[in-house]
N, C-alpha and C. Protein backbone atom coordinates (compact mmCIF):
# COMPACT_ATOMS: atom_id res chain seq x y z
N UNK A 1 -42.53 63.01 -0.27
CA UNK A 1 -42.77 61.70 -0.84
C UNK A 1 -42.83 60.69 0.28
N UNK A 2 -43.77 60.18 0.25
CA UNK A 2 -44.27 58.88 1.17
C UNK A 2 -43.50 57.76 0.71
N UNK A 3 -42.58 56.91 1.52
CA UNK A 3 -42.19 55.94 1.56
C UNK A 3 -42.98 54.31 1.91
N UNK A 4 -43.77 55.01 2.96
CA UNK A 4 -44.86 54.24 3.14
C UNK A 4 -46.46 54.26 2.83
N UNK A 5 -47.01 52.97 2.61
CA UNK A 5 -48.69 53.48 2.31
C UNK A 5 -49.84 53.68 3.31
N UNK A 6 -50.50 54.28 3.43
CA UNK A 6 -51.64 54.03 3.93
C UNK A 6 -51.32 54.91 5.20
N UNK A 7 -51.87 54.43 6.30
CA UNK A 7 -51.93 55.49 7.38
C UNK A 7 -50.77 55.66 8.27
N UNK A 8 -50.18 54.43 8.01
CA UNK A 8 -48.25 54.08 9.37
C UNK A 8 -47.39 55.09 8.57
N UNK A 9 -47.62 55.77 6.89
CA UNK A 9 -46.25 56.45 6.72
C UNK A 9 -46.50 58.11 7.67
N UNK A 10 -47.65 58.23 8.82
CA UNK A 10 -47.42 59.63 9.17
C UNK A 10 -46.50 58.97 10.67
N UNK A 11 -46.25 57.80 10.70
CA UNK A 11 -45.48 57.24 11.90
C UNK A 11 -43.86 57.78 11.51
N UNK A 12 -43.21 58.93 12.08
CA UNK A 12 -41.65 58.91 11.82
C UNK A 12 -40.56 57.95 11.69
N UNK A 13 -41.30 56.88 12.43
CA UNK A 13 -40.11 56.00 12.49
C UNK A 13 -40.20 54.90 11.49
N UNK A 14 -41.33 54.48 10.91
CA UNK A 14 -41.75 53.75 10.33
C UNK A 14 -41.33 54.21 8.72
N UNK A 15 -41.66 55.59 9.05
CA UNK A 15 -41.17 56.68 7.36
C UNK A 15 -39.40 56.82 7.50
N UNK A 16 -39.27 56.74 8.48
CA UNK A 16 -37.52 56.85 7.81
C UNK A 16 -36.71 55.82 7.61
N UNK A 17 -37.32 54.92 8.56
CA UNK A 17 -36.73 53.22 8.07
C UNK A 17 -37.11 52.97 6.36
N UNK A 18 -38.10 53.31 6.26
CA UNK A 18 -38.68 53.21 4.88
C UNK A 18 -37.83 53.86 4.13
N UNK A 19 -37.63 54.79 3.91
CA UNK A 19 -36.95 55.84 3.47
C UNK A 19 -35.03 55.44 3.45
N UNK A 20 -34.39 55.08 4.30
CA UNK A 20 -33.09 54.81 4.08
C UNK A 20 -33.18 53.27 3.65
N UNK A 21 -34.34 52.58 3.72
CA UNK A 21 -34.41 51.33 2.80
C UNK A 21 -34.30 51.78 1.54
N UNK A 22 -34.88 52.30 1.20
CA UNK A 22 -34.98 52.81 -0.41
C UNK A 22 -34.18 53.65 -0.78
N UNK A 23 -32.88 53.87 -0.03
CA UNK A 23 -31.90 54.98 0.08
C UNK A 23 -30.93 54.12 -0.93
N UNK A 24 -30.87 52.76 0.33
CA UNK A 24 -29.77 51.69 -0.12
C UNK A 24 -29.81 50.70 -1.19
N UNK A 25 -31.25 51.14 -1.76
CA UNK A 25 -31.27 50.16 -2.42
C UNK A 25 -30.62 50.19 -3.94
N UNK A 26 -30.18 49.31 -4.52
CA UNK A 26 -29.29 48.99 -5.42
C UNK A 26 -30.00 47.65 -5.94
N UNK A 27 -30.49 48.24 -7.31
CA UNK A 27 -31.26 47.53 -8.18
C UNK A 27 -31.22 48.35 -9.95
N UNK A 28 -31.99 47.21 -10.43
CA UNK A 28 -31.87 47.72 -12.36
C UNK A 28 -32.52 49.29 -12.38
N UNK A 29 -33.99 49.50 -11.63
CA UNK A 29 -34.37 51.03 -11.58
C UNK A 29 -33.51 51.87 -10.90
N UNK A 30 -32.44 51.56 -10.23
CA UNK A 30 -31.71 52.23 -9.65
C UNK A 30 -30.58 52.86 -10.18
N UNK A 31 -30.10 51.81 -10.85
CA UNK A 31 -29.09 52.06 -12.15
C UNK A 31 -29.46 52.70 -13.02
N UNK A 32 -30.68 52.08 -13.78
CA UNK A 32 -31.19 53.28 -14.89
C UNK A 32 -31.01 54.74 -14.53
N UNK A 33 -31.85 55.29 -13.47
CA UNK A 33 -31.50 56.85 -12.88
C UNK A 33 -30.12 57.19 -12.67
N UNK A 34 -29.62 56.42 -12.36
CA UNK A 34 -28.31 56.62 -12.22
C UNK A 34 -27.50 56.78 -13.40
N UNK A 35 -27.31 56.34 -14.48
CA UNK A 35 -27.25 55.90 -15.73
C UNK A 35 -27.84 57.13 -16.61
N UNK A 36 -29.08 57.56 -16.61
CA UNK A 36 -29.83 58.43 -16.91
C UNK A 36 -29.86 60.03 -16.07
N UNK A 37 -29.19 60.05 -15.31
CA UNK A 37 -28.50 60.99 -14.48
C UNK A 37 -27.43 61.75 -15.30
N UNK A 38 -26.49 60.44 -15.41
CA UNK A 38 -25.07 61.00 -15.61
C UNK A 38 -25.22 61.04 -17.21
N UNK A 39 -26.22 60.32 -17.84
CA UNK A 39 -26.57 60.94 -19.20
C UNK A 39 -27.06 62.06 -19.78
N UNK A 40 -28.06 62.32 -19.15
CA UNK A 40 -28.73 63.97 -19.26
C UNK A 40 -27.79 65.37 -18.87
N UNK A 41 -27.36 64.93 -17.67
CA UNK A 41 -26.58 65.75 -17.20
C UNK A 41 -25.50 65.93 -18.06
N UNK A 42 -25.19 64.94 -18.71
CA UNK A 42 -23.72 65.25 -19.53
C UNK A 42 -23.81 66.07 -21.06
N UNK A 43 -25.24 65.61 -21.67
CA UNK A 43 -25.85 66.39 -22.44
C UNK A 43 -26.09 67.31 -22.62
N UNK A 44 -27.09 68.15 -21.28
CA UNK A 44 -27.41 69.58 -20.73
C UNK A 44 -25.93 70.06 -20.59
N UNK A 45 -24.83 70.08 -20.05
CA UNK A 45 -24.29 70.83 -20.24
C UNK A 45 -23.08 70.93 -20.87
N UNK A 46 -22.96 70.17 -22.48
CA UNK A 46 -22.56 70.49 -23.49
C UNK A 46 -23.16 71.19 -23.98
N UNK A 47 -24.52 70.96 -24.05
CA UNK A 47 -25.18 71.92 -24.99
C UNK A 47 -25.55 73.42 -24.29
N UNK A 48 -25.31 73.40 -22.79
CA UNK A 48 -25.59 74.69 -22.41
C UNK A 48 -24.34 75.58 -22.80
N UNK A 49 -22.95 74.50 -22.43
CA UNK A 49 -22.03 75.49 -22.81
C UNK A 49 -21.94 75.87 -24.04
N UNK A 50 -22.05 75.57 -24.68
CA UNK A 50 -22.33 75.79 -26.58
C UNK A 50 -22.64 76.64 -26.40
N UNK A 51 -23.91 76.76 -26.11
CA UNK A 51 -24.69 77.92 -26.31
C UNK A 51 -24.92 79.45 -25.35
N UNK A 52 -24.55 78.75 -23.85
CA UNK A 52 -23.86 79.86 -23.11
C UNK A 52 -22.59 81.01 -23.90
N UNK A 53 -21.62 80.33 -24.61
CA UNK A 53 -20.60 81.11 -24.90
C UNK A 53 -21.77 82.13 -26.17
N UNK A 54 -22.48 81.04 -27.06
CA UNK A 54 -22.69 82.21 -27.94
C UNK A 54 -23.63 83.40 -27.60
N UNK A 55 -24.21 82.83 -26.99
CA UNK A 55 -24.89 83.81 -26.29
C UNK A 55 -24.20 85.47 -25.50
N UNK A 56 -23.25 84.77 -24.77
CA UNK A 56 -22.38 85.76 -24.34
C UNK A 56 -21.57 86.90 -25.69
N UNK A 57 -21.31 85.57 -26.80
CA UNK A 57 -20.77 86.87 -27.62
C UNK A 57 -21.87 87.79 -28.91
N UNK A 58 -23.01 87.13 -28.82
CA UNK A 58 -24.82 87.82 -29.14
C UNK A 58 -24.49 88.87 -28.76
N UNK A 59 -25.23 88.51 -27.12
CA UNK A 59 -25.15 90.07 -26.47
C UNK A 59 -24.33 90.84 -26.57
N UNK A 60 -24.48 92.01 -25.94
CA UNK A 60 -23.38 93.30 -26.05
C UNK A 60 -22.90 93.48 -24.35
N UNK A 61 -21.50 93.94 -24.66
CA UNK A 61 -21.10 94.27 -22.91
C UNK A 61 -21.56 95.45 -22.75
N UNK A 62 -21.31 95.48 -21.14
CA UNK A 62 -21.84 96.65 -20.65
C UNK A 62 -21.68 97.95 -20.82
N UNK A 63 -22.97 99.07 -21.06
CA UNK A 63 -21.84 100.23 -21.30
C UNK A 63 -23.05 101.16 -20.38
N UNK A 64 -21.92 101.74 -19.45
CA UNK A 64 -22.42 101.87 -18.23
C UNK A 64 -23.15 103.77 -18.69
N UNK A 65 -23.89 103.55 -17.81
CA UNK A 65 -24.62 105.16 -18.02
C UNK A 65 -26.10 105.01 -17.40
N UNK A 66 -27.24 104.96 -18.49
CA UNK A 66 -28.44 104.80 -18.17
C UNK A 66 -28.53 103.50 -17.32
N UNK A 67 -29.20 103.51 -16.67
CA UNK A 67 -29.87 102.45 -15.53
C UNK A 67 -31.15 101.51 -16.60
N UNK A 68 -31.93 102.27 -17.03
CA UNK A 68 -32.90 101.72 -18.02
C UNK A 68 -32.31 100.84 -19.08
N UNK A 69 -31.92 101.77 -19.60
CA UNK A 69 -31.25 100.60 -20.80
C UNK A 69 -30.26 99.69 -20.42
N UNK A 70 -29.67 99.44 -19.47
CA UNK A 70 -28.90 98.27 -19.05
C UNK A 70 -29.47 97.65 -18.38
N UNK A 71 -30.96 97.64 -17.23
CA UNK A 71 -31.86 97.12 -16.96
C UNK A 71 -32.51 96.08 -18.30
N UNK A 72 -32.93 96.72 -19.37
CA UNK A 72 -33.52 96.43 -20.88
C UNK A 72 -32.86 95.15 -21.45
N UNK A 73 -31.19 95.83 -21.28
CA UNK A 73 -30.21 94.43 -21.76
C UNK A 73 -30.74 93.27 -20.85
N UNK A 74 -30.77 93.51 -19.60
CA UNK A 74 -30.89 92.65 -18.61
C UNK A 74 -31.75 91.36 -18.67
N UNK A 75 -32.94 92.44 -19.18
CA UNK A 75 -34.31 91.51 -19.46
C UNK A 75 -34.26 91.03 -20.64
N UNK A 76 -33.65 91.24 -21.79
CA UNK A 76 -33.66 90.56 -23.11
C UNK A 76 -33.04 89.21 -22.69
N UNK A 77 -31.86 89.70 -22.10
CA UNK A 77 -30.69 88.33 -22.60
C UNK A 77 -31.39 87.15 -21.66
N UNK A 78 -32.08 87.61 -20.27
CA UNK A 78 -32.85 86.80 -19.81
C UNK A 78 -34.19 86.24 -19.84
N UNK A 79 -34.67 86.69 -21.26
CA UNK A 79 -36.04 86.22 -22.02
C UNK A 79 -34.96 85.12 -23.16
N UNK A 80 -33.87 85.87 -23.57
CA UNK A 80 -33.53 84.54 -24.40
C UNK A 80 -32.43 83.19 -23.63
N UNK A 81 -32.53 83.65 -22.89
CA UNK A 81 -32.11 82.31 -21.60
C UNK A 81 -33.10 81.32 -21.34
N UNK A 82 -34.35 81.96 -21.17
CA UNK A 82 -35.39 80.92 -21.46
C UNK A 82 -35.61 80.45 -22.34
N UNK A 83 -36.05 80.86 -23.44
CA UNK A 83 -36.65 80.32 -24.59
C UNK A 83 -35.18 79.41 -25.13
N UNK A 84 -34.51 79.61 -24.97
CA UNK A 84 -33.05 78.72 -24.95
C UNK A 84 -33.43 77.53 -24.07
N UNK A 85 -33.84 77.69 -22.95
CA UNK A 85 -33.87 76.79 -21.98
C UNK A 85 -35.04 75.73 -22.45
N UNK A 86 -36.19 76.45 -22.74
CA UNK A 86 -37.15 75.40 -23.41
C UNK A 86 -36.53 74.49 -23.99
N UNK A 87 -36.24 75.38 -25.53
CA UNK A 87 -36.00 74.69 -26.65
C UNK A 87 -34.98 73.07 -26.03
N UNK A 88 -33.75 73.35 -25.20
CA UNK A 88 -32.87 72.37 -24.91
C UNK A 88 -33.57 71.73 -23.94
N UNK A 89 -34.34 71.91 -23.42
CA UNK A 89 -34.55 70.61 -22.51
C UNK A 89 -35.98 69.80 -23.34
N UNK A 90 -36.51 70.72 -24.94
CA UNK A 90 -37.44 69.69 -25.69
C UNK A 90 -36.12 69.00 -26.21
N UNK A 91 -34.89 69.51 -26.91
CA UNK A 91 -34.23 68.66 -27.31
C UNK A 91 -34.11 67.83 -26.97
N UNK A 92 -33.28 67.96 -25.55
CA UNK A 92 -32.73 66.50 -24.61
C UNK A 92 -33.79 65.79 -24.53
N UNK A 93 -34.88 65.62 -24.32
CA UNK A 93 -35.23 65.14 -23.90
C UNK A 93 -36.60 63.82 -25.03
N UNK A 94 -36.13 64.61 -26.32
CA UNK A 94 -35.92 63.89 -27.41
C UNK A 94 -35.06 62.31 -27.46
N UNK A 95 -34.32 62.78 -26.74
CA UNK A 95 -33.59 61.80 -27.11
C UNK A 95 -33.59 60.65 -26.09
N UNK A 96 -33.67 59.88 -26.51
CA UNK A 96 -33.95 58.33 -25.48
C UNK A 96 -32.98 57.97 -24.36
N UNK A 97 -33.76 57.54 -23.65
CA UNK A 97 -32.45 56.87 -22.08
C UNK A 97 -31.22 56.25 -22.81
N UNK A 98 -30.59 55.88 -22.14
CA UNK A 98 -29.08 54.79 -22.23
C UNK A 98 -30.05 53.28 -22.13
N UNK A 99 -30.55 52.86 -21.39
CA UNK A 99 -31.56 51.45 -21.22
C UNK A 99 -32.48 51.41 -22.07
N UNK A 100 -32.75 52.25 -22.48
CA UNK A 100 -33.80 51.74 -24.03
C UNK A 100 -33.27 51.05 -25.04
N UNK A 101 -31.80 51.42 -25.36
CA UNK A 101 -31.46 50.62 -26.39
C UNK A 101 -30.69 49.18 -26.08
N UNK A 102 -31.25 48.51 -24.59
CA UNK A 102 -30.88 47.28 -24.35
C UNK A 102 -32.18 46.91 -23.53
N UNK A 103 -32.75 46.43 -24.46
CA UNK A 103 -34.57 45.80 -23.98
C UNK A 103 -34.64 44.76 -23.08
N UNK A 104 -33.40 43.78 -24.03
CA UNK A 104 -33.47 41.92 -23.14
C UNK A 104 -33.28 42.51 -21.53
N UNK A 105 -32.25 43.32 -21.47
CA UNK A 105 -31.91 43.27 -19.74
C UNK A 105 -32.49 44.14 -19.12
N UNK A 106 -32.99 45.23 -19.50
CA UNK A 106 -33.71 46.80 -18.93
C UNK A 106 -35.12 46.45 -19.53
N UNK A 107 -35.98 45.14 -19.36
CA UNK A 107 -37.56 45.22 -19.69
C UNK A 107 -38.40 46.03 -19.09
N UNK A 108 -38.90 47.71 -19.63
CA UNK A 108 -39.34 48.00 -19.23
C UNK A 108 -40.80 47.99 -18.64
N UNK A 109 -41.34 47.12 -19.14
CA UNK A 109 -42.61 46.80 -18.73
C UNK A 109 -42.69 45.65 -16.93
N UNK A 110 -41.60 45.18 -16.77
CA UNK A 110 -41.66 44.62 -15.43
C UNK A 110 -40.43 45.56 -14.54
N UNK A 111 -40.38 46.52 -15.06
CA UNK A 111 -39.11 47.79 -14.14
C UNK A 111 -40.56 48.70 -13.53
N UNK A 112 -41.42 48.94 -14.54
CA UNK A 112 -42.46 50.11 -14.23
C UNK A 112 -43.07 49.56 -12.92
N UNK A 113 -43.23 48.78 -12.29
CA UNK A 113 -43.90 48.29 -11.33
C UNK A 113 -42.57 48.14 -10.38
N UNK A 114 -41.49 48.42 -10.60
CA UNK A 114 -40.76 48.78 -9.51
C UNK A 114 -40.27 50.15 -8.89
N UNK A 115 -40.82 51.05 -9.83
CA UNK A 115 -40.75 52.29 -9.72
C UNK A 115 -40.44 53.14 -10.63
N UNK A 116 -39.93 52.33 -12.21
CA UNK A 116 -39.10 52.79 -13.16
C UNK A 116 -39.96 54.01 -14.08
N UNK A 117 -39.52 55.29 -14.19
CA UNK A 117 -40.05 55.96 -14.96
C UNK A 117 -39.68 56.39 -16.26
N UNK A 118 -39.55 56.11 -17.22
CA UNK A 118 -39.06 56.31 -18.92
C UNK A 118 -38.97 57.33 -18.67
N UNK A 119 -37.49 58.05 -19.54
CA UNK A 119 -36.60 58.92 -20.11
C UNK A 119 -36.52 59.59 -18.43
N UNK A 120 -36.82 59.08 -17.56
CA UNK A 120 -36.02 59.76 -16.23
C UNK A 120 -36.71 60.40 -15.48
N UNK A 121 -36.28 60.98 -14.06
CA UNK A 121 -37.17 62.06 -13.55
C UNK A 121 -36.64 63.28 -13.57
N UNK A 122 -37.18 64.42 -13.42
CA UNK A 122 -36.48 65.49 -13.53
C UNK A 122 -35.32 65.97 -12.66
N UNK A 123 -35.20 65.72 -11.34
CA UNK A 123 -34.62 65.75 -10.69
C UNK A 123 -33.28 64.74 -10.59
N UNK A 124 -33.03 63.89 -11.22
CA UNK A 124 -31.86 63.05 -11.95
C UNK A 124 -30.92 63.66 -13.10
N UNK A 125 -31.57 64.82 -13.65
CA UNK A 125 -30.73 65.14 -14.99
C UNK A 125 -29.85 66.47 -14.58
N UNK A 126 -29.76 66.55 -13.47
CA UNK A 126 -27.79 67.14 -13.79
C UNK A 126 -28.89 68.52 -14.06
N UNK A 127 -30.11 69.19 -13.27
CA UNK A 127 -30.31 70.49 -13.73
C UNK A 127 -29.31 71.69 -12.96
N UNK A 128 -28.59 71.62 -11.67
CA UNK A 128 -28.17 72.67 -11.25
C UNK A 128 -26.76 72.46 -11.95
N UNK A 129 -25.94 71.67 -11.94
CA UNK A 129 -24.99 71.42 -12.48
C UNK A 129 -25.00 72.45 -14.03
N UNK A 130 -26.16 72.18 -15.10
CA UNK A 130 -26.24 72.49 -16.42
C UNK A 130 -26.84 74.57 -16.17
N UNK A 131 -27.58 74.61 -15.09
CA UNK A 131 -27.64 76.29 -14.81
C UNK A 131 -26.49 76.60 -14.72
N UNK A 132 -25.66 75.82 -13.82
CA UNK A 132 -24.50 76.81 -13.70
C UNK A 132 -23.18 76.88 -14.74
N UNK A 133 -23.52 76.33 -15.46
CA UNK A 133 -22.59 76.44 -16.32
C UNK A 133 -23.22 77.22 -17.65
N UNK A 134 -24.69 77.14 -17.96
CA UNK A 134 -25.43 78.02 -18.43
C UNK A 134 -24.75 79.41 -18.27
N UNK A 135 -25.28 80.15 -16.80
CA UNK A 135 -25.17 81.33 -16.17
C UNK A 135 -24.02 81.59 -16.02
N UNK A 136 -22.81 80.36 -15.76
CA UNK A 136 -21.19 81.42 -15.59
C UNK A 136 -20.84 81.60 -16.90
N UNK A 137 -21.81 80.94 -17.89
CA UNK A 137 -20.68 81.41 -19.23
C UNK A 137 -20.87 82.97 -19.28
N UNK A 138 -22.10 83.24 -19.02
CA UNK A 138 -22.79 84.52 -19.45
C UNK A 138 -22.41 85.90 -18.52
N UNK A 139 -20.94 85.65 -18.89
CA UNK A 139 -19.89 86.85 -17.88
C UNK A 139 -20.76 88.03 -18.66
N UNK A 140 -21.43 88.51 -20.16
CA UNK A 140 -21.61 90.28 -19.84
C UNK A 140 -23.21 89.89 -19.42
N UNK A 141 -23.85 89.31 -19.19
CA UNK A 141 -25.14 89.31 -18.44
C UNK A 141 -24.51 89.68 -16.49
N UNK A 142 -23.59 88.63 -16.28
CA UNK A 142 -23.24 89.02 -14.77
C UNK A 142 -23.09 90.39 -14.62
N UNK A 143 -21.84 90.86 -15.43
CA UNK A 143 -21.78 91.76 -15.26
C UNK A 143 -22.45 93.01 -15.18
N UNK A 144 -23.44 92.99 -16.25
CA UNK A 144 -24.57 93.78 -16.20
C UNK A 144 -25.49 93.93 -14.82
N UNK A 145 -25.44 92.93 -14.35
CA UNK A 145 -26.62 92.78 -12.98
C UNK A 145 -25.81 93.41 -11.95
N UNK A 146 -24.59 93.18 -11.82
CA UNK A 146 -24.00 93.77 -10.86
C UNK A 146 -24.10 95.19 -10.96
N UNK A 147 -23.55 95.97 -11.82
CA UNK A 147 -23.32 97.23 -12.38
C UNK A 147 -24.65 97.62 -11.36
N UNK A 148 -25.95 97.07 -12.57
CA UNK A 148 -27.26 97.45 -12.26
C UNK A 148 -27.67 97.56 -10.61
N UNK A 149 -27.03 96.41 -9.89
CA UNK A 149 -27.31 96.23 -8.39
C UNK A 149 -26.89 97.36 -7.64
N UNK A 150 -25.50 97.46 -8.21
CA UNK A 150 -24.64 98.49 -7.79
C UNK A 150 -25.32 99.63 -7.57
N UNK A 151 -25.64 100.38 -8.91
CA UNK A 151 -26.27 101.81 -8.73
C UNK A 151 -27.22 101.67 -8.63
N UNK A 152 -28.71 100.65 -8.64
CA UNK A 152 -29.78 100.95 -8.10
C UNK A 152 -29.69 101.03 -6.51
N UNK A 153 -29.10 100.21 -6.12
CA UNK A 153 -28.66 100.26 -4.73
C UNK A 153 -28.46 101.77 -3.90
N UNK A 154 -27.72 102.39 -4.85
CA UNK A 154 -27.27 104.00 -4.43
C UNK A 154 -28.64 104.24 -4.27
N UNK A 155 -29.84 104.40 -4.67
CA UNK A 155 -31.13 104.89 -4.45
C UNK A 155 -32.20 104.75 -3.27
N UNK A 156 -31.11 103.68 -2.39
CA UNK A 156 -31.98 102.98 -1.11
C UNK A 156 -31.08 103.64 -0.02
């Protein structure tokens, strides 16, 4: 991401001054993300843990033997990790910023010309935070991969 326009942002020095300007800056679009950060993020992973645990007790634990069929488990529970994952981030994302429902002071129509992007950027919403709490709920998926790592491993 270019901090600067036109031909001076391939100048280093010119791009990083730029760049820790806009580091420091502290303004209403700044807050919103910020605001909209710690909102999403707090969302994603209620609802991951919700659904991490049930998930964990869905699936079945490990029962060690065939390589294939615990491979099989492997790939199910991680086809419905996704389609999980869709579905919650159409949810969340249903649902409106924290600054939408205060117009007089968060006008978004003179924020957008400061950089402001409605319902957030992706990279603001708390996604590694909400994987990992996703993925540690899902102790018999871990476990499974390990097992699996384990003895395919014996084959190398």
């Amino acid at each position: 991401m270019s901090y600067v326009p036109g031909n001076k942002s391939e100048d280093p020095t010119i791009h990083f001054k730029a760049g820790i300007k806009d580091f420091m800056r502290m303004d209403r679009v700044r807050f919103i993300n910020i605001i909209g950060s710690i909102q999403y993020g707090i969302l994603y992973s209620i609802i991951y843990l919700i659904v991490g645990i049930f998930l964990n007790v869905v699936f079945p634990k490990l029962v060690k033997g065939n390589l294939l069929h615990v491979g099989a488990w492997i790939i199910l529970q991680c086809i419905a990790i996704i389609l999980i994952t869709f579905y919650v981030q159409k949810f969340v994302e249903a649902i409106p910023g924290f600054a939408s429902f205060f117009p007089t002071y968060f006008d978004t129509n003179i924020l957008h010309a400061k950089g402001f992007i409605p319902y957030g950027i992706s990279e603001y919403r708390g996604d590694m935070a909400s994987s990992l709490i996703l993925i540690g709920t899902q102790m018999n998926l871990l476990e499974k991969i390990s097992y699996f790592t384990f003895e395919f491993s014996k084959y190398f």
